[in-house]
PDB file of N, CA and C in Angstrom:
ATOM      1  N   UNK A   1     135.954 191.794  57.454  1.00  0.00           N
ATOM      2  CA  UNK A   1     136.369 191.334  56.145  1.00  0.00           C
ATOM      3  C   UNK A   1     136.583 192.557  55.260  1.00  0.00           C
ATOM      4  N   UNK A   2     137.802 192.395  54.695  1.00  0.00           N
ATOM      5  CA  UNK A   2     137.694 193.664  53.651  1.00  0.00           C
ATOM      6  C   UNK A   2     137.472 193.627  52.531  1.00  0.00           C
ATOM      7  N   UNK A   3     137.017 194.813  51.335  1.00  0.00           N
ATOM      8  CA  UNK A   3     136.711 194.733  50.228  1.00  0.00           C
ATOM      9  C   UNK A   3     137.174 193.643  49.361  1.00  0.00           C
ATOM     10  N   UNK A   4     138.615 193.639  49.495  1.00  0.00           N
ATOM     11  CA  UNK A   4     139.074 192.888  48.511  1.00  0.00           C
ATOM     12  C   UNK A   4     138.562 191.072  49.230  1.00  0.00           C
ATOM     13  N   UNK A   5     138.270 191.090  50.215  1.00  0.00           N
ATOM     14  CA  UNK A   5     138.317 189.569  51.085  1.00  0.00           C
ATOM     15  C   UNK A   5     136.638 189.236  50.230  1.00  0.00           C
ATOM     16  N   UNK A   6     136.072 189.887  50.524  1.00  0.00           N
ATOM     17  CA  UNK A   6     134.538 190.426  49.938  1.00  0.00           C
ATOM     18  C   UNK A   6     134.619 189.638  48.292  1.00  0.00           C
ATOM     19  N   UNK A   7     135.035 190.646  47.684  1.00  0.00           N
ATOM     20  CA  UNK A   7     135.355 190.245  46.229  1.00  0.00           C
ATOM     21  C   UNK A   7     135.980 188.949  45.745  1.00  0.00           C
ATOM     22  N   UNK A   8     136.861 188.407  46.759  1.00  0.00           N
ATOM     23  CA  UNK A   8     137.306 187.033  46.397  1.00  0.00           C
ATOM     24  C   UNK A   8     136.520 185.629  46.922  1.00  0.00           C
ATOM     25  N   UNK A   9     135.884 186.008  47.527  1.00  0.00           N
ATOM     26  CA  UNK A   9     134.821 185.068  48.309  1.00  0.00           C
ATOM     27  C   UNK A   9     133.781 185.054  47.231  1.00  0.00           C
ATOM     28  N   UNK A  10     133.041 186.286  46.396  1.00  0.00           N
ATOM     29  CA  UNK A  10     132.003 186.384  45.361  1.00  0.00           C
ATOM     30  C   UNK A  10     132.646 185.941  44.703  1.00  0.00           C
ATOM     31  N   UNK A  11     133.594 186.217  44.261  1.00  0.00           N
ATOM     32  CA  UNK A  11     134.435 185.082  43.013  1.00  0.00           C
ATOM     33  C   UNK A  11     134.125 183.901  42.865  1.00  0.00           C
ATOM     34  N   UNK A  12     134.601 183.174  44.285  1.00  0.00           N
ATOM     35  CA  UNK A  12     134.837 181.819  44.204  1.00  0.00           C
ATOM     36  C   UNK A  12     133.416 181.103  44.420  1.00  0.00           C
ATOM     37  N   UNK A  13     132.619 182.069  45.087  1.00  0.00           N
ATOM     38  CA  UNK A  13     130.912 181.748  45.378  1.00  0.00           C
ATOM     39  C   UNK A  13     130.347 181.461  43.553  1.00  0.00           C
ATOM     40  N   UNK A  14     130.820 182.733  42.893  1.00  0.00           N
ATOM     41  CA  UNK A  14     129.857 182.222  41.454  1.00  0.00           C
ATOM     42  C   UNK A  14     131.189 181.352  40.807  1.00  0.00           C
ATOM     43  N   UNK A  15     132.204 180.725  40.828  1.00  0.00           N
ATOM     44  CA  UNK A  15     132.558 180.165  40.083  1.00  0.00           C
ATOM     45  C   UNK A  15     131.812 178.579  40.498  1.00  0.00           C
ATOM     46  N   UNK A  16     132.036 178.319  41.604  1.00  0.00           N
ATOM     47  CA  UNK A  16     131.186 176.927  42.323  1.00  0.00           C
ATOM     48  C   UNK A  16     129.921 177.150  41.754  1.00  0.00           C
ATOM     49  N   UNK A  17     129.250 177.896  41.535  1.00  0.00           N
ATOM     50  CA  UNK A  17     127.990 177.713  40.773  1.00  0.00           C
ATOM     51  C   UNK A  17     127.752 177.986  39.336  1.00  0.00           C
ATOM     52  N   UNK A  18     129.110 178.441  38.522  1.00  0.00           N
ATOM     53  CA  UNK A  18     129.428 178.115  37.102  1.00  0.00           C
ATOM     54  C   UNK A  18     129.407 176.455  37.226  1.00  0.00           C
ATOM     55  N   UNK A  19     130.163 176.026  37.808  1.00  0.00           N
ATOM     56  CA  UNK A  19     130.469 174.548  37.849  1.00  0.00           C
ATOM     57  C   UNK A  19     129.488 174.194  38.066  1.00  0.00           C
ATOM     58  N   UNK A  20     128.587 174.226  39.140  1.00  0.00           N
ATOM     59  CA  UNK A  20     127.045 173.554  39.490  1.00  0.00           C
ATOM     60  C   UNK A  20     126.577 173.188  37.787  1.00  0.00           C
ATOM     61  N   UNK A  21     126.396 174.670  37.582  1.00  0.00           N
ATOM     62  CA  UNK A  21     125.217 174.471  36.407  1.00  0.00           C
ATOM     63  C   UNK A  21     126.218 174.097  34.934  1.00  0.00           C
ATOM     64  N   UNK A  22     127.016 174.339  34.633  1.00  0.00           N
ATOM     65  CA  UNK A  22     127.847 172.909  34.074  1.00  0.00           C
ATOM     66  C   UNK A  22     127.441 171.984  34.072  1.00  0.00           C
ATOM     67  N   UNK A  23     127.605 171.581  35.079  1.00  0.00           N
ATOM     68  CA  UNK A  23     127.422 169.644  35.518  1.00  0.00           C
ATOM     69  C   UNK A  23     126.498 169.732  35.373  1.00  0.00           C
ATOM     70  N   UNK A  24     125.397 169.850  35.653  1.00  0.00           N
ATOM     71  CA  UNK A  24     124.019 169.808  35.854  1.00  0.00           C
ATOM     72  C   UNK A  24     123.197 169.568  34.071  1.00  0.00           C
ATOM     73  N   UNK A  25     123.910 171.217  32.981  1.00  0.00           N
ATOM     74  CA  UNK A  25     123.489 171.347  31.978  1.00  0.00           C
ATOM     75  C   UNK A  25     124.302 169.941  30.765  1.00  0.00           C
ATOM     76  N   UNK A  26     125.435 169.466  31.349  1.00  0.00           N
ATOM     77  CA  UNK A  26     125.958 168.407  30.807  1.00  0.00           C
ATOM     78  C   UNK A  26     125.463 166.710  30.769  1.00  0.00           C
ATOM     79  N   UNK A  27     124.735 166.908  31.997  1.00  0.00           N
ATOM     80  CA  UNK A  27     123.561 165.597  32.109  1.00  0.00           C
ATOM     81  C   UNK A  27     124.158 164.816  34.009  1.00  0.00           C
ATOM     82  N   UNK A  28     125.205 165.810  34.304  1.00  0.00           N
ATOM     83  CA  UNK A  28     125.304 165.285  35.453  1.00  0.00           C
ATOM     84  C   UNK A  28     123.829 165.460  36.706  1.00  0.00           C
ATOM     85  N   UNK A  29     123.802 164.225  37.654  1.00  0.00           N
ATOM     86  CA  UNK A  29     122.636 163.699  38.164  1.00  0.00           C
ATOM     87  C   UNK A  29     122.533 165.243  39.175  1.00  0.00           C
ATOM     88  N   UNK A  30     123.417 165.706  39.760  1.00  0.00           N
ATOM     89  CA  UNK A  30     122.989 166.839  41.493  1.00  0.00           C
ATOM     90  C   UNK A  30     124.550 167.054  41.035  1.00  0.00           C
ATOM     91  N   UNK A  31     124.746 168.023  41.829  1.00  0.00           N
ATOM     92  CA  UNK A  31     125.884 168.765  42.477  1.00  0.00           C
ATOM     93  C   UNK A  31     125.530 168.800  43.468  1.00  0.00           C
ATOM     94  N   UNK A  32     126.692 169.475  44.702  1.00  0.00           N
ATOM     95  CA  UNK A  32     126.719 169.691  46.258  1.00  0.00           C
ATOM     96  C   UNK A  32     127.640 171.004  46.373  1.00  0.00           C
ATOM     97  N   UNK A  33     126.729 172.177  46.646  1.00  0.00           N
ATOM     98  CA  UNK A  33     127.898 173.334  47.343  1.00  0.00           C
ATOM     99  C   UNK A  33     127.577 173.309  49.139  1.00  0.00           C
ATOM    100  N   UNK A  34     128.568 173.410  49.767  1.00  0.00           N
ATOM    101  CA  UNK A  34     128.396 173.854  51.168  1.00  0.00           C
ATOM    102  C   UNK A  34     126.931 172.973  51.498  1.00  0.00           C
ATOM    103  N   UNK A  35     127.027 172.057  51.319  1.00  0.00           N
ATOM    104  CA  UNK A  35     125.862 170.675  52.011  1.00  0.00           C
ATOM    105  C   UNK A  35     124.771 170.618  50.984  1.00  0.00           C
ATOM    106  N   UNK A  36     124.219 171.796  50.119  1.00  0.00           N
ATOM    107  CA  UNK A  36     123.247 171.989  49.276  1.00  0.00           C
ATOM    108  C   UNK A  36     123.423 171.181  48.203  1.00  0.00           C
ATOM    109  N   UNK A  37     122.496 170.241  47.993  1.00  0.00           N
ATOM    110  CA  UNK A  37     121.945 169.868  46.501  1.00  0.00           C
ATOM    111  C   UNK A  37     121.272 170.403  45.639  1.00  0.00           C
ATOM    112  N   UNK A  38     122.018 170.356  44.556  1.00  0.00           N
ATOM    113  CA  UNK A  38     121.333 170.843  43.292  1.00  0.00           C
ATOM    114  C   UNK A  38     120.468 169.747  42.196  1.00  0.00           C
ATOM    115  N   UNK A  39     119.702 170.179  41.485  1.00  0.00           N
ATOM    116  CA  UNK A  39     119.590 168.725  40.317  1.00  0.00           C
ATOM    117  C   UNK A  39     119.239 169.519  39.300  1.00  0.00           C
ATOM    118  N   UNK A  40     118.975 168.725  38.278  1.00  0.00           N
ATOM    119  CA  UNK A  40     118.151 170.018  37.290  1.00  0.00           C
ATOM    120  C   UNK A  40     116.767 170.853  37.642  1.00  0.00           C
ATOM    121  N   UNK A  41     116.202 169.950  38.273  1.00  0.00           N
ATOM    122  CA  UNK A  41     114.792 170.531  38.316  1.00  0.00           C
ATOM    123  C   UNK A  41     115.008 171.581  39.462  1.00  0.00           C
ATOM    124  N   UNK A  42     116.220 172.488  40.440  1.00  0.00           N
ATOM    125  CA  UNK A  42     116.306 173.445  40.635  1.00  0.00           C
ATOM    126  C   UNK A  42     117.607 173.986  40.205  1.00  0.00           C
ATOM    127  N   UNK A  43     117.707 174.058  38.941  1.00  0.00           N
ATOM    128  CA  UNK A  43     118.675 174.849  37.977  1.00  0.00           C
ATOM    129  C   UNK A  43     117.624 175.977  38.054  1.00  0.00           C
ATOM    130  N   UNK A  44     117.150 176.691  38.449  1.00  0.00           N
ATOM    131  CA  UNK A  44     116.615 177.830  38.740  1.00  0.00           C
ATOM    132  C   UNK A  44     117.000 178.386  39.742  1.00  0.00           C
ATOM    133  N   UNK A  45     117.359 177.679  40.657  1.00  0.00           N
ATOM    134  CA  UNK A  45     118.046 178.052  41.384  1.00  0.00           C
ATOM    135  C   UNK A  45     119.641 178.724  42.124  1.00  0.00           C
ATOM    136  N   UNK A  46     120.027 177.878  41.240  1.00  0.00           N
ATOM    137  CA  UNK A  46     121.473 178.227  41.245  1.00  0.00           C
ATOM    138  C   UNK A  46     121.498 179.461  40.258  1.00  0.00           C
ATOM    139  N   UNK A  47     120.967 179.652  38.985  1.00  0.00           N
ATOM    140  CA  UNK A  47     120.486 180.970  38.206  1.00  0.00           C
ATOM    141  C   UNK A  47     120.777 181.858  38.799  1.00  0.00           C
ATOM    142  N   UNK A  48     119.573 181.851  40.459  1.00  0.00           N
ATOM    143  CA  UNK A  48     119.382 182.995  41.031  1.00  0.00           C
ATOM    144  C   UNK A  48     120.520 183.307  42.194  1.00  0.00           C
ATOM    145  N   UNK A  49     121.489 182.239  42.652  1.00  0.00           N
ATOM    146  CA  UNK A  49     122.825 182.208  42.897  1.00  0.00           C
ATOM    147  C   UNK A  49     123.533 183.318  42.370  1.00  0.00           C
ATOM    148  N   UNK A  50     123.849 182.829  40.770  1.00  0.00           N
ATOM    149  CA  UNK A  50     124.479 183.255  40.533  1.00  0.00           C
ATOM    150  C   UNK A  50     124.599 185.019  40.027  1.00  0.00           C
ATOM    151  N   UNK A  51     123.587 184.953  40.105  1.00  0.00           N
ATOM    152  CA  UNK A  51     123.184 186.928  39.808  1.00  0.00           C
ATOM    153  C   UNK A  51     123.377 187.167  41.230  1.00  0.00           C
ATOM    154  N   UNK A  52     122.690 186.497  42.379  1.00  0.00           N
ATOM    155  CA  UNK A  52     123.830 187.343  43.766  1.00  0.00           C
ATOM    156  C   UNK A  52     124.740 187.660  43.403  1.00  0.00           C
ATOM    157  N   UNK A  53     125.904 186.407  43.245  1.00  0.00           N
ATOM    158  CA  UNK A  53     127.073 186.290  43.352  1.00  0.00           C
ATOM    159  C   UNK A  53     127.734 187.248  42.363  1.00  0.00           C
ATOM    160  N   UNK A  54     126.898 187.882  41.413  1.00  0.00           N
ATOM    161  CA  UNK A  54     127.455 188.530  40.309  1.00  0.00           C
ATOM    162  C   UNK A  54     127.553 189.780  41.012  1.00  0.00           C
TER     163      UNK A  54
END
């Protein structure tokens, strides 16, 4: 994979988890990335997502 393949994959990795925690902070019930559920009570989680992904 190359740099730039790298960089567009982290892109699209923290934008799916902009959206997670969106939905989530808007009153939606879970999200689903790649089989994973989210809910609020691990909106801590996706947090720590998203600083990977950063």
């Amino acid at each position: 994979m190359t740099l730039q393949e790298c960089a567009k994959e982290a892109e699209q990795m923290r934008d799916l988890y902009v959206e997670a925690q969106k939905t989530l902070l808007r009153g939606g019930k879970s999200y689903t990335i790649g089989g994973q559920s989210f809910t609020r009570e691990n909106l801590s989680e996706i947090l720590k997502a998203l600083q990977y992904w950063e």
